[in-house]
C-alpha atoms as a PDB file:
ATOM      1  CA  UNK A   1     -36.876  43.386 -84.822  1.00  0.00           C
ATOM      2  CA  UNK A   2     -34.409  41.916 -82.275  1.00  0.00           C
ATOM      3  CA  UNK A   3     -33.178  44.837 -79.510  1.00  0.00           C
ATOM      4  CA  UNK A   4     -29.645  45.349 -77.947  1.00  0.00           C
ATOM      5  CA  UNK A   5     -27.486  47.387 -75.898  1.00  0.00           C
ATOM      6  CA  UNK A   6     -24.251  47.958 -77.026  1.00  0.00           C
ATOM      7  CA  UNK A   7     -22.691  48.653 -73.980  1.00  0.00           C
ATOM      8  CA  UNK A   8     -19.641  51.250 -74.022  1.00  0.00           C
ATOM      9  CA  UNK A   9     -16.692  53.059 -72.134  1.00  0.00           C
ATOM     10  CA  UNK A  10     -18.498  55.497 -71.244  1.00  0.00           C
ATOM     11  CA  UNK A  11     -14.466  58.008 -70.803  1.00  0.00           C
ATOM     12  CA  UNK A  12     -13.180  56.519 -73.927  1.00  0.00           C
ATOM     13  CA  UNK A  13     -14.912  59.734 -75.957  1.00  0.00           C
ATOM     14  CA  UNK A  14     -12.849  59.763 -79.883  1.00  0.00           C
ATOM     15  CA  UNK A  15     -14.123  60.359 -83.049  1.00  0.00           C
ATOM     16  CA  UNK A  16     -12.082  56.851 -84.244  1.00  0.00           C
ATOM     17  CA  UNK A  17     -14.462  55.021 -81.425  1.00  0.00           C
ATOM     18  CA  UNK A  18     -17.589  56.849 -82.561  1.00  0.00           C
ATOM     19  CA  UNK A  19     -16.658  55.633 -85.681  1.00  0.00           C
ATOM     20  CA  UNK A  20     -16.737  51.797 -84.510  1.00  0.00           C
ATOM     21  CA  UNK A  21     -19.551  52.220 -83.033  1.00  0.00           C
ATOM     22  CA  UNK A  22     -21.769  53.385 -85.881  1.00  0.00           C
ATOM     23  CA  UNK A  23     -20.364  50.290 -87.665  1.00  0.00           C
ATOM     24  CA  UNK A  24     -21.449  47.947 -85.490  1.00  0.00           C
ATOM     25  CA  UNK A  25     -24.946  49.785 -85.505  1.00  0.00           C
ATOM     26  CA  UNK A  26     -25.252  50.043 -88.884  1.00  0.00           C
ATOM     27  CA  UNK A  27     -24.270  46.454 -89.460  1.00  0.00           C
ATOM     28  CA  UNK A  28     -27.122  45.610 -86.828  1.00  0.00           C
ATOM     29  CA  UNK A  29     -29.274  47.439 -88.624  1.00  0.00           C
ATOM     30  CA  UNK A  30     -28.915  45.454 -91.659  1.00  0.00           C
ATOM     31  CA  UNK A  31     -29.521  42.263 -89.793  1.00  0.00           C
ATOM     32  CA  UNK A  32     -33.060  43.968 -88.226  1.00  0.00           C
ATOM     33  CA  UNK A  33     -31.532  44.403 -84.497  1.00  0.00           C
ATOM     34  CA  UNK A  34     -32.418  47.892 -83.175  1.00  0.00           C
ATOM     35  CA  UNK A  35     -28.770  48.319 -81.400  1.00  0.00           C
ATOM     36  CA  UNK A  36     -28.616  51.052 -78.892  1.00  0.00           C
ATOM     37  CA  UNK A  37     -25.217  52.201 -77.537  1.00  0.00           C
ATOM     38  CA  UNK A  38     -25.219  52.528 -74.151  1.00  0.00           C
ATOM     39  CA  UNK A  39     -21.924  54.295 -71.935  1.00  0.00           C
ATOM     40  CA  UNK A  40     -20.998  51.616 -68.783  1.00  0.00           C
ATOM     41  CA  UNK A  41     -21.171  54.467 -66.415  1.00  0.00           C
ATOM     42  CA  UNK A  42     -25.039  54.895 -67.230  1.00  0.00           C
ATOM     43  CA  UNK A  43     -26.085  51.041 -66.885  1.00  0.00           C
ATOM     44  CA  UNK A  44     -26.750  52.336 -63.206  1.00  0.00           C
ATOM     45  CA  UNK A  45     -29.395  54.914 -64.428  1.00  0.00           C
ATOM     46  CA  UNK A  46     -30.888  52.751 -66.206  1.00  0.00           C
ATOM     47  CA  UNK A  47     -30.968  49.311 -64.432  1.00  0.00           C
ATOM     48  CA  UNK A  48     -31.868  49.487 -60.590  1.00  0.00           C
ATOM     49  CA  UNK A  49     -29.621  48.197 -57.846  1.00  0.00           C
ATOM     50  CA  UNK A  50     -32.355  45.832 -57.184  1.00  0.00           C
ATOM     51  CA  UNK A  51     -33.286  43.197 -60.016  1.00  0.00           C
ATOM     52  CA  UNK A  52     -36.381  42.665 -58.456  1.00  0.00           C
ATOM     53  CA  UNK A  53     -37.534  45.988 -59.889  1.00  0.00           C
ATOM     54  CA  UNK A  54     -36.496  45.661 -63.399  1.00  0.00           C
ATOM     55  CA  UNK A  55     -39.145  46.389 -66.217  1.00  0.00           C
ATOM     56  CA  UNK A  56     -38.036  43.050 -67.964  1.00  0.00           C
ATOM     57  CA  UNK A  57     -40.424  44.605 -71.064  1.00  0.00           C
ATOM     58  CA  UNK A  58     -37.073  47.019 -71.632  1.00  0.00           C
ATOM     59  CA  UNK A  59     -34.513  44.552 -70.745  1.00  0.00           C
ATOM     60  CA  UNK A  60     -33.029  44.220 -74.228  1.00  0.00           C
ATOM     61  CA  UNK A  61     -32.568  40.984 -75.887  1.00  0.00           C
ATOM     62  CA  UNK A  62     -28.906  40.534 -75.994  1.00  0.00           C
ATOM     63  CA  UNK A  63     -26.111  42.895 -74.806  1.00  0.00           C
ATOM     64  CA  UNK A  64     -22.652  43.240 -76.593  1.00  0.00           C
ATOM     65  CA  UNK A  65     -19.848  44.676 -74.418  1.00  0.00           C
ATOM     66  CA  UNK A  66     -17.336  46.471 -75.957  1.00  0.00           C
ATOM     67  CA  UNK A  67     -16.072  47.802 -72.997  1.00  0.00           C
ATOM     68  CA  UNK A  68     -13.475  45.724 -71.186  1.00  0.00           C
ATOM     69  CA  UNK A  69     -14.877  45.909 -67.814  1.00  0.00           C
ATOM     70  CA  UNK A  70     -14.878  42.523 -66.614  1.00  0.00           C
ATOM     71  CA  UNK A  71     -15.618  43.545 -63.167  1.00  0.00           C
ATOM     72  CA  UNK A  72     -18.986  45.114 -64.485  1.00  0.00           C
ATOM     73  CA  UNK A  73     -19.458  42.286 -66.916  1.00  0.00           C
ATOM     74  CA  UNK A  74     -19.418  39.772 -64.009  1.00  0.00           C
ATOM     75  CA  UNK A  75     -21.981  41.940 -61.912  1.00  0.00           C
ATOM     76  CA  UNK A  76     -24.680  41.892 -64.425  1.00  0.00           C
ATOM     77  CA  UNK A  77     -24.357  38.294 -65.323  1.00  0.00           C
ATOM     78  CA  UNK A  78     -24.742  37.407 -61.243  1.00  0.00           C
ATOM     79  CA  UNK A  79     -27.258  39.628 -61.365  1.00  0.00           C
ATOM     80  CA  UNK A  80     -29.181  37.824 -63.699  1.00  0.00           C
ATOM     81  CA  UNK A  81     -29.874  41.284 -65.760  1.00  0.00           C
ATOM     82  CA  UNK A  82     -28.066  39.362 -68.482  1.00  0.00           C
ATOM     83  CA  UNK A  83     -26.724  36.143 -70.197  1.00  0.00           C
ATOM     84  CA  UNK A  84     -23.070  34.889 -69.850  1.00  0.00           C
ATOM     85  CA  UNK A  85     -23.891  33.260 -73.330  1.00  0.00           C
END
């Protein structure tokens, strides 16, 4: 099973986004990727400032942002935490 981060706004708090968002798990589910939804303004919890110290074991396999933060987008790209593809 393939993992992923579903990366969220993390303000944006609605029952209509919930909604979307356990659509896009559930379809995940049904094409065996373990999608975990993850709020934007927790990436910092859970990924260090530093790449060097990232447990790449975790790092998940693909990330889809449905956030439109470009500016954090950008970061983790440079960063090389993940893919522009």
């Amino acid at each position: 099973m393939k993992t992923a981060w579903l990366v969220v706004n993390g303000y944006l708090k609605s029952e209509k986004f919930e909604e979307i968002y356990s659509w896009l798990i559930e379809a995940a589910k049904e094409r065996n990727i373990n999608l975990k939804k993850l709020p934007n303004d927790q990436l910092d919890s859970i990924i260090p400032a530093d790449p060097e110290n990232i447990n790449w074991r975790e790092r998940p396999e693909f990330v889809l942002f449905w956030d439109k933060d470009k500016n954090s987008q950008a970061y983790w790209r440079m960063a090389r935490i993940f893919n522009a593809e």
